[in-house]
C-alpha atoms as a PDB file:
ATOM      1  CA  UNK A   1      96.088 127.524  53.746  1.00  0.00           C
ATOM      2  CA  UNK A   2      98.583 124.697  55.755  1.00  0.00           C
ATOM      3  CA  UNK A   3      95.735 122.212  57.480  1.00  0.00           C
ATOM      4  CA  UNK A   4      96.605 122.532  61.173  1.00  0.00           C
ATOM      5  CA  UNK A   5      98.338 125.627  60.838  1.00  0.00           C
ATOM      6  CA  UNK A   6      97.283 128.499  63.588  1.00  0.00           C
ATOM      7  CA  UNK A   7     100.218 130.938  62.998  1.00  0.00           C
ATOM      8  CA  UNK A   8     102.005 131.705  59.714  1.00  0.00           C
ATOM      9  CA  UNK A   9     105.267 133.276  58.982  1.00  0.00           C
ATOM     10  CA  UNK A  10     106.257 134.261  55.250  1.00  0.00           C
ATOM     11  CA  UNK A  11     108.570 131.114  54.483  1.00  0.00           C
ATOM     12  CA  UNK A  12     105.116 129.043  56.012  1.00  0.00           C
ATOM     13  CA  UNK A  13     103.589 127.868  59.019  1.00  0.00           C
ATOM     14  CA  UNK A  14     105.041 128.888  62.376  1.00  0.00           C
ATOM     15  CA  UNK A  15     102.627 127.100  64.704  1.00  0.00           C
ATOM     16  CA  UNK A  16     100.541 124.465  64.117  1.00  0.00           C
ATOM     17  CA  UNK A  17      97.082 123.332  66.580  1.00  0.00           C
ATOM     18  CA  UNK A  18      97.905 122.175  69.834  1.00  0.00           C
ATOM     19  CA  UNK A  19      96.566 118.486  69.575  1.00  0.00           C
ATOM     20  CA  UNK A  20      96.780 116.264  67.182  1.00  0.00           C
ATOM     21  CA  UNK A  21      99.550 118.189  64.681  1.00  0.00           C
ATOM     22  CA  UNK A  22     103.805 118.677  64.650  1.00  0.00           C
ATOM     23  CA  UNK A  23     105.477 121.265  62.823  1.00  0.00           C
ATOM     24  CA  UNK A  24     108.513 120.013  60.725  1.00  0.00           C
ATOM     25  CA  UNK A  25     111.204 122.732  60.996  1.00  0.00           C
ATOM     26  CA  UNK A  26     112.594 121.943  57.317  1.00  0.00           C
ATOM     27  CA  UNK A  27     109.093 121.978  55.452  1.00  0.00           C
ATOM     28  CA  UNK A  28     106.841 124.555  57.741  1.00  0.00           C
ATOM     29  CA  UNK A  29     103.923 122.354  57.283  1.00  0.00           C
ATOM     30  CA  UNK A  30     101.577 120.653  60.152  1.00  0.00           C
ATOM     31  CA  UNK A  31     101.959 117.111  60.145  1.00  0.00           C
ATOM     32  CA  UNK A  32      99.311 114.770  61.488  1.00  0.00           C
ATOM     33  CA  UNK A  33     100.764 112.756  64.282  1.00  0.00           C
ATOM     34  CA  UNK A  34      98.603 109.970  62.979  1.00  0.00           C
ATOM     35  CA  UNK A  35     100.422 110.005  59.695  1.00  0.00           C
ATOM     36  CA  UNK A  36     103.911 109.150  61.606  1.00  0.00           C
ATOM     37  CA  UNK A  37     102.518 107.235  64.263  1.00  0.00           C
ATOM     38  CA  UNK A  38      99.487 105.119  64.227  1.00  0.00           C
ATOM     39  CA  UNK A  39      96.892 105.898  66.349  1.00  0.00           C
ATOM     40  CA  UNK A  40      98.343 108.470  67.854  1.00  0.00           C
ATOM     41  CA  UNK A  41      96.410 111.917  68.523  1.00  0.00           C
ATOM     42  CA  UNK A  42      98.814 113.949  70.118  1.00  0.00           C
ATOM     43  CA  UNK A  43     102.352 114.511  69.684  1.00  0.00           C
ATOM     44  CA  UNK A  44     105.312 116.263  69.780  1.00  0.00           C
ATOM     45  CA  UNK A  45     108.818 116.221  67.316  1.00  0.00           C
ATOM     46  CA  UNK A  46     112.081 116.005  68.922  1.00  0.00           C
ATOM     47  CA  UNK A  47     114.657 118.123  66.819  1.00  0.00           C
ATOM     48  CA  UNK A  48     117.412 116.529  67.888  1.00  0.00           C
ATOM     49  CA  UNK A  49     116.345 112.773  67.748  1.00  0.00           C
ATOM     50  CA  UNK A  50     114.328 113.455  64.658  1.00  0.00           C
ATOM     51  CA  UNK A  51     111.691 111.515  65.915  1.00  0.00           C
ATOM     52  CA  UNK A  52     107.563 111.952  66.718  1.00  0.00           C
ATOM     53  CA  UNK A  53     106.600 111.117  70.162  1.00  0.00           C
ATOM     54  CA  UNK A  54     103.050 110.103  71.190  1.00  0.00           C
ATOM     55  CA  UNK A  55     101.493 111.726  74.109  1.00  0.00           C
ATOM     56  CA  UNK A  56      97.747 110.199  74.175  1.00  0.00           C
ATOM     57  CA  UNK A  57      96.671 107.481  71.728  1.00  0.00           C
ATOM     58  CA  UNK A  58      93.129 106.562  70.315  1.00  0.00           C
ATOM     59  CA  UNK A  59      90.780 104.197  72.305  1.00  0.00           C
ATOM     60  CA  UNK A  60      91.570 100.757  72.871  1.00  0.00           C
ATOM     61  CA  UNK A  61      95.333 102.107  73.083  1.00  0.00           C
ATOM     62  CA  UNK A  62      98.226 103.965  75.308  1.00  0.00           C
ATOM     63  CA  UNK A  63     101.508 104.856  75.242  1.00  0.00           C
ATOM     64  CA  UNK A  64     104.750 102.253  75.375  1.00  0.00           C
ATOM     65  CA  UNK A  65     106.713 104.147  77.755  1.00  0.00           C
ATOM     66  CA  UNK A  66     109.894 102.838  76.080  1.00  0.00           C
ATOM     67  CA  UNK A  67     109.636 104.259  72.343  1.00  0.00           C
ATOM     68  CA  UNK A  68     106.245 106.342  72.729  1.00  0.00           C
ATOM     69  CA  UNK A  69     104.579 105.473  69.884  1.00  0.00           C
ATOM     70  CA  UNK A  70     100.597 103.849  70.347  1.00  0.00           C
ATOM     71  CA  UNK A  71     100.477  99.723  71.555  1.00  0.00           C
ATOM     72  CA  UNK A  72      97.053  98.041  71.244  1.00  0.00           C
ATOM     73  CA  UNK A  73      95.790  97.216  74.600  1.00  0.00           C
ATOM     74  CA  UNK A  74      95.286  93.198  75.708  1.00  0.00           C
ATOM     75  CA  UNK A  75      92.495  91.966  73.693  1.00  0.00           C
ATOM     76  CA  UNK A  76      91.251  90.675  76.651  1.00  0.00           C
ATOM     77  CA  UNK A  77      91.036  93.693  78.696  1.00  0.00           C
ATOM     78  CA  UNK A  78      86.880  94.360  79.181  1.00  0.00           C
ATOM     79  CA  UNK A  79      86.015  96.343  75.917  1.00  0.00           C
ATOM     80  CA  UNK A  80      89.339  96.235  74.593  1.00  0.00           C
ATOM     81  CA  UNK A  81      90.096  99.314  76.659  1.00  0.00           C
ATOM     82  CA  UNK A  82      92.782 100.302  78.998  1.00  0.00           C
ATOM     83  CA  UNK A  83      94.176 103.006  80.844  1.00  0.00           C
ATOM     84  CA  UNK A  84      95.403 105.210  77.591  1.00  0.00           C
ATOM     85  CA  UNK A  85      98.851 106.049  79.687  1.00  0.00           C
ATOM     86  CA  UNK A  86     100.063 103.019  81.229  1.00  0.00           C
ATOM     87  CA  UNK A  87      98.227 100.484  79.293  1.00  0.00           C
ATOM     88  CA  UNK A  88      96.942  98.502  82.813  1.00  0.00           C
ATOM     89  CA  UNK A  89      93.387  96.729  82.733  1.00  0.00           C
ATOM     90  CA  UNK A  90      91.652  97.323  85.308  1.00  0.00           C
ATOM     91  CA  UNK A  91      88.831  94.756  84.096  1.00  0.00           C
ATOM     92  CA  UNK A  92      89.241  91.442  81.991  1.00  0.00           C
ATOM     93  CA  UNK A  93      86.678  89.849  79.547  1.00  0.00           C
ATOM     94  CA  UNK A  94      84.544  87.047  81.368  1.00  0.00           C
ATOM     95  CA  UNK A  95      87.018  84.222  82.619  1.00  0.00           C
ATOM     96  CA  UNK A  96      90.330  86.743  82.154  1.00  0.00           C
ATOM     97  CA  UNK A  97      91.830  88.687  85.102  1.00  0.00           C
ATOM     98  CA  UNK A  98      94.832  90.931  85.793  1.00  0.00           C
ATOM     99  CA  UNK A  99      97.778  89.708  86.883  1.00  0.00           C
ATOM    100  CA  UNK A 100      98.247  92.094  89.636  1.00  0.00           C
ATOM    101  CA  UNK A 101      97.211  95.916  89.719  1.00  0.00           C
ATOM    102  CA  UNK A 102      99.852  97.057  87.418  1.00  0.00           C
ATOM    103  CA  UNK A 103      99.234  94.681  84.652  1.00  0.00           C
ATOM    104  CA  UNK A 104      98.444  95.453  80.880  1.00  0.00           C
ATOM    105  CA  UNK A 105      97.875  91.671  80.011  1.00  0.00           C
ATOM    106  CA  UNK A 106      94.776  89.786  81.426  1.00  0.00           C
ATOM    107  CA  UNK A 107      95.209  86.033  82.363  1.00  0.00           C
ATOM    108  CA  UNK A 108      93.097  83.255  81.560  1.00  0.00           C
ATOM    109  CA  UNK A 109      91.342  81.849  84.311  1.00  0.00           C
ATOM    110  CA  UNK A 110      92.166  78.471  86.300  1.00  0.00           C
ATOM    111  CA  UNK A 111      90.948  76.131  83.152  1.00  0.00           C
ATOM    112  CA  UNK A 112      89.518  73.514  86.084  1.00  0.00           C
ATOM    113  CA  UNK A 113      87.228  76.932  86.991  1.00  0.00           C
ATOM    114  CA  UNK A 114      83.717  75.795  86.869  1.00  0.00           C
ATOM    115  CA  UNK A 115      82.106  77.921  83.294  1.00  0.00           C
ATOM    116  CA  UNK A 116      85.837  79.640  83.705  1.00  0.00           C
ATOM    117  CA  UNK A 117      84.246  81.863  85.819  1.00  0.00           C
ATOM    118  CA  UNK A 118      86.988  83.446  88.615  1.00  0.00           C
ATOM    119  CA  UNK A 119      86.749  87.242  89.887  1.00  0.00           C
ATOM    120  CA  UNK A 120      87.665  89.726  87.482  1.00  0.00           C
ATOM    121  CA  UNK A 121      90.194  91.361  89.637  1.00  0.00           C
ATOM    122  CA  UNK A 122      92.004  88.489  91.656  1.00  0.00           C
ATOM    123  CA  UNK A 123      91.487  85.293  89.515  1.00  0.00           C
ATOM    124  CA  UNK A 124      89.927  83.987  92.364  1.00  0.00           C
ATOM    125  CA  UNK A 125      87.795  80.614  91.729  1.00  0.00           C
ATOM    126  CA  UNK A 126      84.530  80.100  94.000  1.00  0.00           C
ATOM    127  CA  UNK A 127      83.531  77.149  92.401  1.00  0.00           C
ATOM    128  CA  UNK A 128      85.260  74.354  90.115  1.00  0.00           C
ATOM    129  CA  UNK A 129      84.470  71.127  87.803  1.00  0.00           C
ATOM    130  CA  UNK A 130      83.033  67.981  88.919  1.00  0.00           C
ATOM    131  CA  UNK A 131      86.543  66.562  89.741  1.00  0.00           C
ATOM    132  CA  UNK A 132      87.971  69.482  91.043  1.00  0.00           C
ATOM    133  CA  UNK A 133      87.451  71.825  93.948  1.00  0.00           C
ATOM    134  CA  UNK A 134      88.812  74.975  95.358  1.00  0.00           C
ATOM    135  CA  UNK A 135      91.960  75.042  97.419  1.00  0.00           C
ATOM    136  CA  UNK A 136      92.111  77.425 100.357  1.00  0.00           C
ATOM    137  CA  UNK A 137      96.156  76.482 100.436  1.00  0.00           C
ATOM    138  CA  UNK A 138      96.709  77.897  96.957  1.00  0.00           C
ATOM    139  CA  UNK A 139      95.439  80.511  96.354  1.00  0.00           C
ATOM    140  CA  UNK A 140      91.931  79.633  95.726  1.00  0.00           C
ATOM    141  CA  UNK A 141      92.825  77.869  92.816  1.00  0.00           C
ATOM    142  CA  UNK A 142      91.075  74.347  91.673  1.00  0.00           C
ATOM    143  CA  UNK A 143      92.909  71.210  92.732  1.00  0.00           C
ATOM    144  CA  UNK A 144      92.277  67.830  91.319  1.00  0.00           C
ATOM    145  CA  UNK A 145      90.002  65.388  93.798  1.00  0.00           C
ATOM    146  CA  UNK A 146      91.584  62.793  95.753  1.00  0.00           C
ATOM    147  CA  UNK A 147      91.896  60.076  92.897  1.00  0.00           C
ATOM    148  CA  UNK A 148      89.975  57.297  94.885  1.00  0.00           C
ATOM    149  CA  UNK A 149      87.039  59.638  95.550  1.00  0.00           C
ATOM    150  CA  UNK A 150      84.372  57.311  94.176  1.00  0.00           C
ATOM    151  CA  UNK A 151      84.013  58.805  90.025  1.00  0.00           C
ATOM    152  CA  UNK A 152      86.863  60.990  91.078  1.00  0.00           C
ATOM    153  CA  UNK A 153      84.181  63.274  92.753  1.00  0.00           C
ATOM    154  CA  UNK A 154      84.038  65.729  95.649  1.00  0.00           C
ATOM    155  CA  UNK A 155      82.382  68.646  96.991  1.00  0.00           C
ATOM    156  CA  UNK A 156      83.821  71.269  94.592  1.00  0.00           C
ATOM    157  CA  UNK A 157      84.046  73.962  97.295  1.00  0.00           C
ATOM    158  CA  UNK A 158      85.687  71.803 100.385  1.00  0.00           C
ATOM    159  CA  UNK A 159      87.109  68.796  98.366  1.00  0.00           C
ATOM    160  CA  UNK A 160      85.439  66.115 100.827  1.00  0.00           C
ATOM    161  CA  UNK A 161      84.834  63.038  99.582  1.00  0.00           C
ATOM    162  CA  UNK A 162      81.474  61.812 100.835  1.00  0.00           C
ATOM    163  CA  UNK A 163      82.760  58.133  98.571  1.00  0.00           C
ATOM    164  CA  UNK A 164      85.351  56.173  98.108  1.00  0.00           C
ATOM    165  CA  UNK A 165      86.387  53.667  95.755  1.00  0.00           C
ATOM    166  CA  UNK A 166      86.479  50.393  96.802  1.00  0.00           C
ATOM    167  CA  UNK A 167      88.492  49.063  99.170  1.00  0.00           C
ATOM    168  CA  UNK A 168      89.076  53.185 100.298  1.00  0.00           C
ATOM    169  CA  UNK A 169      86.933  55.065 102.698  1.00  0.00           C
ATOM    170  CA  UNK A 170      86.582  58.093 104.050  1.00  0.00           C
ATOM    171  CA  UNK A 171      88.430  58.896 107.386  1.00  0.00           C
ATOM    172  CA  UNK A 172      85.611  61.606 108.539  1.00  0.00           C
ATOM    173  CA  UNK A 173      83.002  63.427 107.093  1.00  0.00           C
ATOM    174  CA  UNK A 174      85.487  66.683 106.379  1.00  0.00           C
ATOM    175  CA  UNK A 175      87.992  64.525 104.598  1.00  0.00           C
ATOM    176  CA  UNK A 176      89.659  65.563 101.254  1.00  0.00           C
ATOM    177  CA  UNK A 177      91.642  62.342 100.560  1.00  0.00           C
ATOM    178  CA  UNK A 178      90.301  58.553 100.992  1.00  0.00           C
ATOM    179  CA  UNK A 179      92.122  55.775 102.900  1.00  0.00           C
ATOM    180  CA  UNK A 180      93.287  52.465 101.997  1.00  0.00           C
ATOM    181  CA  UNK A 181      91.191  49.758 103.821  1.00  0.00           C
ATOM    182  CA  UNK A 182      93.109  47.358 106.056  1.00  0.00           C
ATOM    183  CA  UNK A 183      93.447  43.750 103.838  1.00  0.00           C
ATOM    184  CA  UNK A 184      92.332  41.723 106.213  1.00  0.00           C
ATOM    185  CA  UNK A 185      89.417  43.466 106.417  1.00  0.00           C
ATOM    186  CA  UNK A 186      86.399  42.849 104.016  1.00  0.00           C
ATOM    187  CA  UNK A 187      85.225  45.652 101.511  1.00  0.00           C
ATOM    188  CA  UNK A 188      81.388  45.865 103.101  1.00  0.00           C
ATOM    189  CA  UNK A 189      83.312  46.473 106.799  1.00  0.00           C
ATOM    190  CA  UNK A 190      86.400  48.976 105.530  1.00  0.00           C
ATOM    191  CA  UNK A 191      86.331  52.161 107.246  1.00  0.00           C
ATOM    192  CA  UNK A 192      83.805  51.156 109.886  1.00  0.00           C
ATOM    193  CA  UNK A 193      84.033  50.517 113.469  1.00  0.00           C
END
């Protein structure tokens, strides 16, 4: 008895199962497609190439569309899986997210993210670090304070700095950046009316 062999002939095996076996012409045995290509679990052989191509891989795998043999999916992709034929991730490991909807890498979150927490899907930030905040210009990504915030510090959703430094204030109470007092005018007086 061939393993994998459905339908024999006298010189050997004519057929072999449907999934996860190849017959070689020259031999008449069932080959594992595992055996000449990792991970894979169901395959055909091209005569004239002489090559095994993969048609569906194990989990946590797909197939390269370029050489069809198995690539591991992005180690960051949620569970390690991915979509088995194009290789996308549709979900990323907390503070990863795909690059777009065709992507089979996941990208680290903005690093100024607060707990590198973003969305899963966009890379959308909601909330950053102390000195940070989130920019509706860009993206929703984190942008650094104004640098004469008082500490560096603002409201890490709208970037207003409720302090300045000294000898800075505030122009308004929705302002992002601070403003240099006037020099002829003394520190306990700068910024106010």
């Amino acid at each position: 008895k061939i393993e994998g062999c459905t339908k024999y002939s006298p010189i050997g095996c004519e057929q072999c199962e449907t999934k996860g076996y190849y017959l070689t012409i020259s031999t008449h045995l069932c080959q594992k497609c595992q055996t000449s290509v990792n991970n894979c679990i169901d395959c055909d052989y091209l005569c004239l190439e002489k090559k095994v191509i993969c048609h569906e891989c194990n989990n946590n795998h797909y197939v390269d569309p370029d050489d069809k043999t198995c690539k591991t999916c992005d180690s960051n992709c949620k569970g390690g899986s991915c979509n088995g034929t194009t290789g996308y991730c549709s979900k990323c490991d907390k503070g990863y997210y795909p690059d777009n909807s065709t992507s089979i890498i996941c990208t680290k979150c903005d690093s100024n993210c607060a707990e590198r927490e973003c969305s899963p899907t966009t890379g959308v930030c909601s909330k950053c670090i102390n000195d940070h905040y989130v920019d509706p210009n860009n993206n929703r990504r984190c942008k650094s304070c104004d640098t004469n915030c008082a500490n560096n510090k603002c409201n890490g959703t709208t970037g207003y700095c409720s302090e300045c430094d000294s000898g800075w204030y505030p122009e308004n109470s929705t302002s992002i950046t601070c403003t240099e007092c006037d020099s002829n005018c003394p520190d306990a007086n700068c910024g106010t009316t």
